[in-house]
C-alpha atoms as a PDB file:
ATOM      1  CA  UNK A   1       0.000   0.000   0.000  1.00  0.00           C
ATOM      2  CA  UNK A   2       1.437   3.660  -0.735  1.00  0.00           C
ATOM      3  CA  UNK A   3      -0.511   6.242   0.443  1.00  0.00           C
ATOM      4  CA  UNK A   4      -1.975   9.191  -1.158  1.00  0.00           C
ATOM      5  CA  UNK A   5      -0.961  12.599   0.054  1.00  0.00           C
ATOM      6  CA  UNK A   6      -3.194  14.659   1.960  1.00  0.00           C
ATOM      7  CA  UNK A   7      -1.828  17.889   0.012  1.00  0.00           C
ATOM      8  CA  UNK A   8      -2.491  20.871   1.878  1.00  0.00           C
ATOM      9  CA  UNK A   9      -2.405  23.668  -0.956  1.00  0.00           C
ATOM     10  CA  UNK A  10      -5.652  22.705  -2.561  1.00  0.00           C
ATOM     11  CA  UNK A  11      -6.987  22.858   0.412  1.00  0.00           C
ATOM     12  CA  UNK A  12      -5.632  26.156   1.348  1.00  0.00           C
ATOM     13  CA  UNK A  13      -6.773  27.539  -2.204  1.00  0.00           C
ATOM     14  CA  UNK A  14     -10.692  26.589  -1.870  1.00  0.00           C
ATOM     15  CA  UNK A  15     -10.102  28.456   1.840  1.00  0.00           C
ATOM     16  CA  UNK A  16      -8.550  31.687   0.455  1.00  0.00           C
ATOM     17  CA  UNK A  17     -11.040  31.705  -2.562  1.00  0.00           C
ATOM     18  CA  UNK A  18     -14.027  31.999   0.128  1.00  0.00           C
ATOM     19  CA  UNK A  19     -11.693  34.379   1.416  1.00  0.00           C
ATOM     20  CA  UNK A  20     -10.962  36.698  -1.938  1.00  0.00           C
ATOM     21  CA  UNK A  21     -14.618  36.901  -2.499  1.00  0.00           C
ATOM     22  CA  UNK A  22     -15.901  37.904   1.293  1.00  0.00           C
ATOM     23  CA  UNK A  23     -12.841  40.652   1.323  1.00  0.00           C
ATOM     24  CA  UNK A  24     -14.653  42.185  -2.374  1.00  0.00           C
ATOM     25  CA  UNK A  25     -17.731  41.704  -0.684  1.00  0.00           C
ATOM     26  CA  UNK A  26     -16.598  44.017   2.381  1.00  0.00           C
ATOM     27  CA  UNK A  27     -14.746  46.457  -0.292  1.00  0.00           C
ATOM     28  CA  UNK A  28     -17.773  47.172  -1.384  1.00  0.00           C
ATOM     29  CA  UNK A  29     -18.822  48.704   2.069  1.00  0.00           C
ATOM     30  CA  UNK A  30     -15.502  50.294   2.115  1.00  0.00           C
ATOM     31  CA  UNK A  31     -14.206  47.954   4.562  1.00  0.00           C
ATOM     32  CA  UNK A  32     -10.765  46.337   4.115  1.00  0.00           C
ATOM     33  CA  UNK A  33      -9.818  43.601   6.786  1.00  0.00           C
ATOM     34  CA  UNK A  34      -6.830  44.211   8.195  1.00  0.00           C
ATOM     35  CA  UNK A  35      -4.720  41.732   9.850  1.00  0.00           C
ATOM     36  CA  UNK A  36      -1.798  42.458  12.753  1.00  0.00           C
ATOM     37  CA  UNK A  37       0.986  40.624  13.694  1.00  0.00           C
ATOM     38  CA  UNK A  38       3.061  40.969  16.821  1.00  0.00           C
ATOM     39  CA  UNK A  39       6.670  39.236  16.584  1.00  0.00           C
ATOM     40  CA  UNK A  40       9.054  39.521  19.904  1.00  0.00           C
ATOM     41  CA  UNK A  41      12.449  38.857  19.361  1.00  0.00           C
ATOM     42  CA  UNK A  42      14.586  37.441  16.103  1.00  0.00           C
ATOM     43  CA  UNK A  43      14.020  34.183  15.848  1.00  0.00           C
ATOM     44  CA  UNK A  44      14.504  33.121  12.502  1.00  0.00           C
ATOM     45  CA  UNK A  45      12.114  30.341  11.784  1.00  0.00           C
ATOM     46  CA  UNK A  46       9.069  32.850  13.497  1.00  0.00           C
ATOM     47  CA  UNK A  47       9.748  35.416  11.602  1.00  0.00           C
ATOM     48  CA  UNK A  48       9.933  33.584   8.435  1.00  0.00           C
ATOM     49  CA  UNK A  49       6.230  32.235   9.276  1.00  0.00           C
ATOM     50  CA  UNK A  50       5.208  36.119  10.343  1.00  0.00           C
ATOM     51  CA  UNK A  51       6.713  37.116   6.500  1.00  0.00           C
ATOM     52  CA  UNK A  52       4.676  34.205   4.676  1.00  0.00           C
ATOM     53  CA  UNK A  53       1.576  35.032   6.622  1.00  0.00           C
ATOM     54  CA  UNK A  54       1.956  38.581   5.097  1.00  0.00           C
ATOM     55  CA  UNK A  55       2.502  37.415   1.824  1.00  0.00           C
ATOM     56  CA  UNK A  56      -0.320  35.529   1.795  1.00  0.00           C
ATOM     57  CA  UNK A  57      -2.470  38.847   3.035  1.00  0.00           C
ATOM     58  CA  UNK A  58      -1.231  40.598   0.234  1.00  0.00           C
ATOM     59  CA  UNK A  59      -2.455  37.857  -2.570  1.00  0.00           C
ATOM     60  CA  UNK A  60      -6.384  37.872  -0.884  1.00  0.00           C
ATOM     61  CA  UNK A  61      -6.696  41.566  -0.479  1.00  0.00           C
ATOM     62  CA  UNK A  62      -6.194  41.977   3.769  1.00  0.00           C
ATOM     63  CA  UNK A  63      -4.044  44.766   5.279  1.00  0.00           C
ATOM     64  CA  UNK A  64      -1.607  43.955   6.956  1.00  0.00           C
ATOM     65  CA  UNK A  65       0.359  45.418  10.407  1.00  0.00           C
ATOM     66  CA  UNK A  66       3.227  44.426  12.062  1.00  0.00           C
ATOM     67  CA  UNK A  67       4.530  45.275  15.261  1.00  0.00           C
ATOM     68  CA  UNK A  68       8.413  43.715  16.294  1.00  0.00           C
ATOM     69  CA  UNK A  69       9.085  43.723  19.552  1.00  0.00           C
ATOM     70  CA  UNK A  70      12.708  43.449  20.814  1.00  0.00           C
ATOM     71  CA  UNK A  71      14.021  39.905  22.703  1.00  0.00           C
ATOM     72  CA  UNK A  72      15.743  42.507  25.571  1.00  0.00           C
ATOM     73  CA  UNK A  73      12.156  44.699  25.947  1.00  0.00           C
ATOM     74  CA  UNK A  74      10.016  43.647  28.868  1.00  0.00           C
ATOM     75  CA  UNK A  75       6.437  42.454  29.297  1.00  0.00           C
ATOM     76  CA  UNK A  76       4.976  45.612  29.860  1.00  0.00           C
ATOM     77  CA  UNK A  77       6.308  46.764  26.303  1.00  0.00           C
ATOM     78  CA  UNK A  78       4.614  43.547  25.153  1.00  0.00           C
ATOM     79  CA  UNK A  79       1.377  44.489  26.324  1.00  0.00           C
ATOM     80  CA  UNK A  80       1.700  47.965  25.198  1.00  0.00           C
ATOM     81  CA  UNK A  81       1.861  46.470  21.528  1.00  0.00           C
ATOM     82  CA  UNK A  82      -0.980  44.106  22.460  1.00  0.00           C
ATOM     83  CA  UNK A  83      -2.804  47.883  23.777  1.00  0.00           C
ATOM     84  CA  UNK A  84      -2.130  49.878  20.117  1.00  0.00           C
ATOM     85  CA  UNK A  85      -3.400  46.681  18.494  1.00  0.00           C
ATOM     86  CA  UNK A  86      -6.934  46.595  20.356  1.00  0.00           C
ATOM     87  CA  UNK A  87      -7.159  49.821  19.786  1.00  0.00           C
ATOM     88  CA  UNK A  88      -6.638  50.337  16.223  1.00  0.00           C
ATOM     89  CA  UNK A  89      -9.640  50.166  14.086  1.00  0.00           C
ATOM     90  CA  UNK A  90      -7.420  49.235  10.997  1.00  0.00           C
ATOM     91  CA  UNK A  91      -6.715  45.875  12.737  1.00  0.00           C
ATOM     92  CA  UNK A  92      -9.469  43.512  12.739  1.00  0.00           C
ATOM     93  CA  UNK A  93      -7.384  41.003  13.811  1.00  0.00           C
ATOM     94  CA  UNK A  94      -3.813  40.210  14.889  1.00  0.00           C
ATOM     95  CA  UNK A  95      -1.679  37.370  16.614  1.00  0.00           C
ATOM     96  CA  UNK A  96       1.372  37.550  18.688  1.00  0.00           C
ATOM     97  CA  UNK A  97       3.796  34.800  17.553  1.00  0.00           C
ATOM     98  CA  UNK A  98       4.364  31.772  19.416  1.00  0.00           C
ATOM     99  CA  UNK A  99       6.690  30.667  20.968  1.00  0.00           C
ATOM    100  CA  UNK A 100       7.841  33.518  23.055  1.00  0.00           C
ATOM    101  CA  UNK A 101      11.501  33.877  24.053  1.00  0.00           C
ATOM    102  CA  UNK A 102      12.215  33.386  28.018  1.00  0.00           C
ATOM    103  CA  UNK A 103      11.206  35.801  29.859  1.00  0.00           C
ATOM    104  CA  UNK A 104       7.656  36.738  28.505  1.00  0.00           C
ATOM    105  CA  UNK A 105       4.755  35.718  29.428  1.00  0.00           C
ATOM    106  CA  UNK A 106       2.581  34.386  26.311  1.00  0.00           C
ATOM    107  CA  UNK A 107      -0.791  33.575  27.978  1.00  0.00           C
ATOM    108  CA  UNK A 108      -0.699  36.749  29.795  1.00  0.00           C
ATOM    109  CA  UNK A 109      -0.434  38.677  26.606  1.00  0.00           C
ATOM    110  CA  UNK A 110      -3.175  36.632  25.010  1.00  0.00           C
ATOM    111  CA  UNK A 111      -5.436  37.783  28.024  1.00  0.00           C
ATOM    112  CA  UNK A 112      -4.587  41.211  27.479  1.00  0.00           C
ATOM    113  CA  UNK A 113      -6.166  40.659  23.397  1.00  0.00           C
ATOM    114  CA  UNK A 114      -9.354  41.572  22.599  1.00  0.00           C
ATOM    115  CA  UNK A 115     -11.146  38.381  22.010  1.00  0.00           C
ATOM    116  CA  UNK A 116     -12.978  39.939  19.079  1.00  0.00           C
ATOM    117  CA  UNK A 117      -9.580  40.606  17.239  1.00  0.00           C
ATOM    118  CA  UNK A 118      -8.273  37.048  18.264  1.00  0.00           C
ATOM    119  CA  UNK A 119      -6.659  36.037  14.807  1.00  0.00           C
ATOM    120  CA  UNK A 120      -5.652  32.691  16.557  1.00  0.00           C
ATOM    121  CA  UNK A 121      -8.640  31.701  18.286  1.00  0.00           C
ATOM    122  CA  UNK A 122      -6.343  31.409  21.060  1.00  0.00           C
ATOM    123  CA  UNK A 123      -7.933  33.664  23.788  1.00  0.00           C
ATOM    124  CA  UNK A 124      -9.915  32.277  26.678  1.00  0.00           C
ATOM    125  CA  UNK A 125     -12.838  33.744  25.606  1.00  0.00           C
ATOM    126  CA  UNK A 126     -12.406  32.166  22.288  1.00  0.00           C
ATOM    127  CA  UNK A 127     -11.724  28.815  23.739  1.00  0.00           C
ATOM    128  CA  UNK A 128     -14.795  28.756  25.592  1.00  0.00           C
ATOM    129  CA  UNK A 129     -16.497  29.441  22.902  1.00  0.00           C
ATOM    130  CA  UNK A 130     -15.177  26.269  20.958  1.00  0.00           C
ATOM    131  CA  UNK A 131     -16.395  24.279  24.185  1.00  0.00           C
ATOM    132  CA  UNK A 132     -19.715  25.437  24.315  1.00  0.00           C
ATOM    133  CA  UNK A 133     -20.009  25.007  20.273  1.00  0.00           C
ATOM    134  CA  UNK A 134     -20.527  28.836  19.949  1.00  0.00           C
ATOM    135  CA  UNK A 135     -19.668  30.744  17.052  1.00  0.00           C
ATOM    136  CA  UNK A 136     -16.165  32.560  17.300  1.00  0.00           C
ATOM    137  CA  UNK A 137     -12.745  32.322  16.126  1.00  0.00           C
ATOM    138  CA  UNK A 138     -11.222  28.502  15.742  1.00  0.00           C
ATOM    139  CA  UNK A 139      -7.611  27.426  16.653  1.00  0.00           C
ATOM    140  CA  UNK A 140      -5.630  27.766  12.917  1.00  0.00           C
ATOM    141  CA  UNK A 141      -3.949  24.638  13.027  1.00  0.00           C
ATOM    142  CA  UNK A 142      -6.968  22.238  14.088  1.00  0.00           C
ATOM    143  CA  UNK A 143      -9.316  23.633  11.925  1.00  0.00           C
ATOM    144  CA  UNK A 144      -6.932  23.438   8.808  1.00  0.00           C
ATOM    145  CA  UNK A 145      -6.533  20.100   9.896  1.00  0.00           C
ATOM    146  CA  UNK A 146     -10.559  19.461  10.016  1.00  0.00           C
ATOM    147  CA  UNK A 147     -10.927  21.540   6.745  1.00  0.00           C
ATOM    148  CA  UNK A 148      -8.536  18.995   5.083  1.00  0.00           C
ATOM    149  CA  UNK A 149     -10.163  15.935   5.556  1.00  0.00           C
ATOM    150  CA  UNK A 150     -13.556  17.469   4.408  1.00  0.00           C
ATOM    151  CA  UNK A 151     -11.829  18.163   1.471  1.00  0.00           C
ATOM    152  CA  UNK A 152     -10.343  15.059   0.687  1.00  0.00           C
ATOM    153  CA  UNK A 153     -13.731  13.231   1.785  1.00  0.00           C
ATOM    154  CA  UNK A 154     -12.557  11.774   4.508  1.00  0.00           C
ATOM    155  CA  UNK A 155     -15.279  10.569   6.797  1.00  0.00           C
ATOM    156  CA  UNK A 156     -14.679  11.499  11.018  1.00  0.00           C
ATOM    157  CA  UNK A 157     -17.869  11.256  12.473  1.00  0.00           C
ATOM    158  CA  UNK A 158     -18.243   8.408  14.788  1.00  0.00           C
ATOM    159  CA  UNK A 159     -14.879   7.193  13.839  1.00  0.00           C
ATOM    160  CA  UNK A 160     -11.557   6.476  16.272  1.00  0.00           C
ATOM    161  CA  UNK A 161      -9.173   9.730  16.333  1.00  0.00           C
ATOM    162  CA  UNK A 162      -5.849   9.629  18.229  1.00  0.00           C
ATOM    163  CA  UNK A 163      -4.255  12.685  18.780  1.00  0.00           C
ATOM    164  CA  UNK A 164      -0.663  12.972  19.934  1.00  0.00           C
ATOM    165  CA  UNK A 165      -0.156  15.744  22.032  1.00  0.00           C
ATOM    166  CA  UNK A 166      -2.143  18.145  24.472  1.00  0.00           C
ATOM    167  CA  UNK A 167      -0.405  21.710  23.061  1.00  0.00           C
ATOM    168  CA  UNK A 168      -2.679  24.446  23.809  1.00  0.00           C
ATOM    169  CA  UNK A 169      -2.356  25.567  19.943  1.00  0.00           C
ATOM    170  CA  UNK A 170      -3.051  21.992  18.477  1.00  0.00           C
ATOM    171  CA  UNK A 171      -3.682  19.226  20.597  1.00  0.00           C
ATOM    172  CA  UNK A 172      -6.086  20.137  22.630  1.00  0.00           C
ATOM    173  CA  UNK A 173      -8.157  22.311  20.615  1.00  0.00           C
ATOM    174  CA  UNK A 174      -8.132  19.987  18.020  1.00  0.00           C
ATOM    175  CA  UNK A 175      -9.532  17.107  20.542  1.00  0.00           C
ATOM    176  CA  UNK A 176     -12.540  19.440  21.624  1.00  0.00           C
ATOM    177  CA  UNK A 177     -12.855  20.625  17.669  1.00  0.00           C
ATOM    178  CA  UNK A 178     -13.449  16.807  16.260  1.00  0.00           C
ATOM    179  CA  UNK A 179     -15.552  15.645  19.193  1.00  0.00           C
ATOM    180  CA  UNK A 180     -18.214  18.433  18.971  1.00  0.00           C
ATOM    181  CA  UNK A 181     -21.412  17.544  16.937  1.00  0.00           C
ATOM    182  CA  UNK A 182     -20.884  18.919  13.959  1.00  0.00           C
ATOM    183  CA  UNK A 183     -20.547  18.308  10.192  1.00  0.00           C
ATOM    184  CA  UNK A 184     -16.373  17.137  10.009  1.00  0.00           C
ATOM    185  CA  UNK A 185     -16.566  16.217  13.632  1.00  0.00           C
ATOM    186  CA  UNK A 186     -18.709  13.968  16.088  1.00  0.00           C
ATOM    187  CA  UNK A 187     -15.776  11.437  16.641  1.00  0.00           C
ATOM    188  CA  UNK A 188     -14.452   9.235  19.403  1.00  0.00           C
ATOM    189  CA  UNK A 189     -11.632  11.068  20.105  1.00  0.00           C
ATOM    190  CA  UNK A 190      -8.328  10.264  22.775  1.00  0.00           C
ATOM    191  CA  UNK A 191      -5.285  12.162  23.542  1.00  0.00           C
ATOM    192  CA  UNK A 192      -1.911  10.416  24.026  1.00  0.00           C
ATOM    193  CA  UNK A 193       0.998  12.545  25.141  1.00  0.00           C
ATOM    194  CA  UNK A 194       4.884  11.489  26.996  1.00  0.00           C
ATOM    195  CA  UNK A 195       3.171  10.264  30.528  1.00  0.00           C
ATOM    196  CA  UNK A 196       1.088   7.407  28.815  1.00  0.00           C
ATOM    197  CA  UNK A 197       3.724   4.305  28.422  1.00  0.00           C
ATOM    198  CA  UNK A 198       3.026   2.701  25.376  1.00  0.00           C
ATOM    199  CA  UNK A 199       1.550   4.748  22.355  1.00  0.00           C
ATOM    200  CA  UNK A 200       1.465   2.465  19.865  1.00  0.00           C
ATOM    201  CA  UNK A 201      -1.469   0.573  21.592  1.00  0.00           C
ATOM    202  CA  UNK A 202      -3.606   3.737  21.483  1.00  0.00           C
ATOM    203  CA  UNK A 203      -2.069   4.756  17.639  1.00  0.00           C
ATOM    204  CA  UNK A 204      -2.538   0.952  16.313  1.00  0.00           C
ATOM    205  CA  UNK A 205      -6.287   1.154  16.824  1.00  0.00           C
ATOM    206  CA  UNK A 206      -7.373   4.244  15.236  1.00  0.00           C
ATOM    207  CA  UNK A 207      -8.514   5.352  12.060  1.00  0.00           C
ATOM    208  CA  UNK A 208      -7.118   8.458  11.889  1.00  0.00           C
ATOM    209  CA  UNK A 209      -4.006  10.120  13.827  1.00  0.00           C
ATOM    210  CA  UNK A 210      -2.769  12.981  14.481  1.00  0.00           C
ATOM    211  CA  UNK A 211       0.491  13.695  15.506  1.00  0.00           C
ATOM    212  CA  UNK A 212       1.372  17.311  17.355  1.00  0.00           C
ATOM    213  CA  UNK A 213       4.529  16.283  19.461  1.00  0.00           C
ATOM    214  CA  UNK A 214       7.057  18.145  17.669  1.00  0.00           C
ATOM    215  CA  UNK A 215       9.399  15.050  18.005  1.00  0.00           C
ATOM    216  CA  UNK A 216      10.412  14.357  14.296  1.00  0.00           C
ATOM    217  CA  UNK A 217      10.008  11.189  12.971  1.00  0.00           C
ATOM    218  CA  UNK A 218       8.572   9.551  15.945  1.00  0.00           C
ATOM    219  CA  UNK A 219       5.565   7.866  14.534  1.00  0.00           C
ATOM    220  CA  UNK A 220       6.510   4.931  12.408  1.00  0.00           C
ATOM    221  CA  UNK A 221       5.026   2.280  10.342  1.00  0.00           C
ATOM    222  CA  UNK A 222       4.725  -0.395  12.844  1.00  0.00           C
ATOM    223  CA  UNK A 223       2.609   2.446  15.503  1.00  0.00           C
ATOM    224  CA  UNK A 224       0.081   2.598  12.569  1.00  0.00           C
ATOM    225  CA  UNK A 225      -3.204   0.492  11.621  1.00  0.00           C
ATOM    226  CA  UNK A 226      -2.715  -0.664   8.106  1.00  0.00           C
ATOM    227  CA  UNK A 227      -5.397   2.109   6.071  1.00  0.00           C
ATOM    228  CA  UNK A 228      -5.427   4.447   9.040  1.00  0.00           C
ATOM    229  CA  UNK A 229      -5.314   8.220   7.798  1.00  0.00           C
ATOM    230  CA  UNK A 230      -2.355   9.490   9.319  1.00  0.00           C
ATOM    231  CA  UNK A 231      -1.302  13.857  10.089  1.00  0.00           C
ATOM    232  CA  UNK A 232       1.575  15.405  11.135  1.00  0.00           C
ATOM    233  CA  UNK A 233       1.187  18.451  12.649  1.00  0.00           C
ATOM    234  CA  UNK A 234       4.120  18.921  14.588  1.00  0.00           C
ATOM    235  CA  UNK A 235       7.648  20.372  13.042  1.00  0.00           C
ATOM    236  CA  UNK A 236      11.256  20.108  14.140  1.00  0.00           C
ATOM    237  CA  UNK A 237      13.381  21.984  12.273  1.00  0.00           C
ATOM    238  CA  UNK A 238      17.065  19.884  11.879  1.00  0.00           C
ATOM    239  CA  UNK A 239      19.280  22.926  10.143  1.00  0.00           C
ATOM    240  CA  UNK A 240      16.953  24.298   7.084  1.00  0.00           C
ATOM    241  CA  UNK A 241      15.515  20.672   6.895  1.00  0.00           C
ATOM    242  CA  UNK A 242      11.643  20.943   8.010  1.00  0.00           C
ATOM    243  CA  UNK A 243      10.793  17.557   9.642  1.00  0.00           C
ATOM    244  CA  UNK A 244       7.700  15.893  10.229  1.00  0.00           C
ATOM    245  CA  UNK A 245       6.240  14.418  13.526  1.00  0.00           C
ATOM    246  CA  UNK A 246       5.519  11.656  11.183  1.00  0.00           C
ATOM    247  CA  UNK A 247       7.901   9.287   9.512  1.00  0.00           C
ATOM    248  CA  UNK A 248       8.117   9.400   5.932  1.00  0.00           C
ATOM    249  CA  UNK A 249       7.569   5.081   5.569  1.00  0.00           C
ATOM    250  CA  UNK A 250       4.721   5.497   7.758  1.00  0.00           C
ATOM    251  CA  UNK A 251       3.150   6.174   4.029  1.00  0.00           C
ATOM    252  CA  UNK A 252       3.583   2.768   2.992  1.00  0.00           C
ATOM    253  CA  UNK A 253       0.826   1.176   5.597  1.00  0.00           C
ATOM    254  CA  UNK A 254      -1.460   4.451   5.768  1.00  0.00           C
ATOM    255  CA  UNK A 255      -4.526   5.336   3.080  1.00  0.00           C
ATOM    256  CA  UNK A 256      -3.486   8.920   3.537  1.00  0.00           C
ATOM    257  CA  UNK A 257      -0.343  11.105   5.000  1.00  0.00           C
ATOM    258  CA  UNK A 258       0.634  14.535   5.049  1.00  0.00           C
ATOM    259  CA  UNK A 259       3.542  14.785   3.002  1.00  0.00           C
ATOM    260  CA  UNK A 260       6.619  16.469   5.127  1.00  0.00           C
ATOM    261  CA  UNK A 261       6.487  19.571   3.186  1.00  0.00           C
ATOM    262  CA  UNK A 262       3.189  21.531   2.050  1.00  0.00           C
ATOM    263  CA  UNK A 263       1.230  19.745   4.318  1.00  0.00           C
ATOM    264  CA  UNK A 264      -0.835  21.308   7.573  1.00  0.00           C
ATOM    265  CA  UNK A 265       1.217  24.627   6.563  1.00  0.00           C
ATOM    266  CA  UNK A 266      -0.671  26.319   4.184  1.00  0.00           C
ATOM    267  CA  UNK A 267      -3.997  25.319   5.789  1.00  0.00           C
ATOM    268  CA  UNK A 268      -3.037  27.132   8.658  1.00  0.00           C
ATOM    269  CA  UNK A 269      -2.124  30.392   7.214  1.00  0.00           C
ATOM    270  CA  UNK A 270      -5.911  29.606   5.018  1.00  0.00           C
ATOM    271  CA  UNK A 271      -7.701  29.572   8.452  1.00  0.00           C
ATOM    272  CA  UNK A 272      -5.819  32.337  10.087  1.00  0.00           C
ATOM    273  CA  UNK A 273      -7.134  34.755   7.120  1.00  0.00           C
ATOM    274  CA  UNK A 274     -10.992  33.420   7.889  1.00  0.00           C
ATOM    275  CA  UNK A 275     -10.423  34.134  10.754  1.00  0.00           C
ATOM    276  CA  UNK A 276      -9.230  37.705   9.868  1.00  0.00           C
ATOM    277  CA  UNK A 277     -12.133  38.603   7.440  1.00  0.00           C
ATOM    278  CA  UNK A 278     -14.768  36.936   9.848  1.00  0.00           C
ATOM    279  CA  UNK A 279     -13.534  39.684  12.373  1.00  0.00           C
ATOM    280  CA  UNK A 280     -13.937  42.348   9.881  1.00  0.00           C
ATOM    281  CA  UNK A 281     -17.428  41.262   8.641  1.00  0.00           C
ATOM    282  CA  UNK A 282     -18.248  41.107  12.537  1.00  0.00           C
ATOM    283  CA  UNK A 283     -16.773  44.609  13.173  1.00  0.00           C
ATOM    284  CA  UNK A 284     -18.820  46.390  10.344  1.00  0.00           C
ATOM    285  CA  UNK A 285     -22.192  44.330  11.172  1.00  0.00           C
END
């Protein structure tokens, strides 16, 4: 069995094409969506994610705002940013990139966001609001990950989902996202992470897995149910080589696999601009 690839720039196309047309529809109310993005420190690899995110804004139509933020400044500077942010009117909705260098405090700078302009669907607020199945902002990463196998046709509900990891920005979320009842959802789903001893009993029996360690490699072919649909959502970057949660033989025993590049990615930076014109459609309602 090879697998076929769970390509996430199709994906990420159909997303930003419902995107392109709402952001025309809002020009027409002279309204552009503008999205903000708050990067502390130099890190290379963040700020290469901050640049493509821009990039993308530019193809669609959004603003876009950015606000650096120096590795030696303090919290207090952070949180000023955060303040300018909330209350511009140009920015319907920003993020402040993760992870933080040491020192700062990320959650309380995502407390400090207006939930309304959460581009990350990160806040509190926002999180809530995926519990109680209310509309709002969803996590980037888990609902790329939902919006991909809808588009592939790949049936969840009532089906066994393993997720790898309980990250605040993947894991988790995407646990609560696939278990809620709802069209791409309204699965069985368990969370494995490094306290549970073996893995590969909970990995071997499910349809569909997830992996969001950030550990490359670490799920192989012999942790996988022959057919299972498999998704790696964690990176490691080794050098300039991007690497996979998920090893690349794991594709001879799964249906499906993310392939290590253009997988999750561009799905991600698709559901963070939703998430940006949603905000603006809300804010001129």
């Amino acid at each position: 069995m090879t697998a076929k690839l769970l390509e996430g720039k199709p994906v990420a196309e159909a997303v930003l094409e419902d995107v392109r047309r709402r952001v025309r529809s809002l020009a027409e109310r002279g309204v552009t969506p503008g999205l903000g993005t708050i990067l502390v420190g130099d890190e290379s690899a963040s700020a290469g994610y901050v640049r493509k995110k821009h990039e993308t804004c530019e193809a669609v139509g959004i603003a876009s705002f950015h606000q650096s933020v120096s590795g030696d400044a303090s919290q207090d500077d952070l949180l000023a940013t955060v303040d300018r942010f909330n209350r511009n009117p140009q920015v319907h909705a920003y993020l402040i990139q993760h992870p933080l260098p040491k020192g700062f405090d990320f959650n309380g700078a995502l407390a400090a966001m207006d939930p309304a302009k959460d581009a990350d669907g990160l806040h509190p607020v926002n999180l809530g609001k995926l519990v109680l199945q209310e509309p709002g902002p969803r996590p980037c990463t888990p609902a790329g990950i939902q919006a991909m196998l809808r588009h592939y046709g790949i049936p969840v509900e009532g089906r066994e989902v393993v997720v790898l990891g309980r990250g605040p920005t993947l894991g988790r979320p995407l646990a609560l996202l696939l278990t809620l009842k709802a069209p791409g959802a309204n699965a069985a789903v368990t969370v494995v992470h490094s306290a549970v001893n073996d893995l590969a009993h909970f990995t071997r029996r499910a349809e569909i897995v997830v992996a969001a360690l950030g550990v490359a490699n670490f799920v192989k072919p012999e942790m996988v149910k022959p057919g299972a649909v498999v998704i790696g959502g964690g990176i490691t970057w080794e050098g300039k080589r991007l690497l996979s949660d998920v090893d690349e033989s794991v594709a001879e025993v799964a249906s499906w696999i993310t392939p290590r590049l253009g997988g999750v990615g561009p799905t991600t930076v698709a559901m963070l601009l939703r998430n940006t014109v949603e905000a603006a459609e809300r804010a001129g309602a």
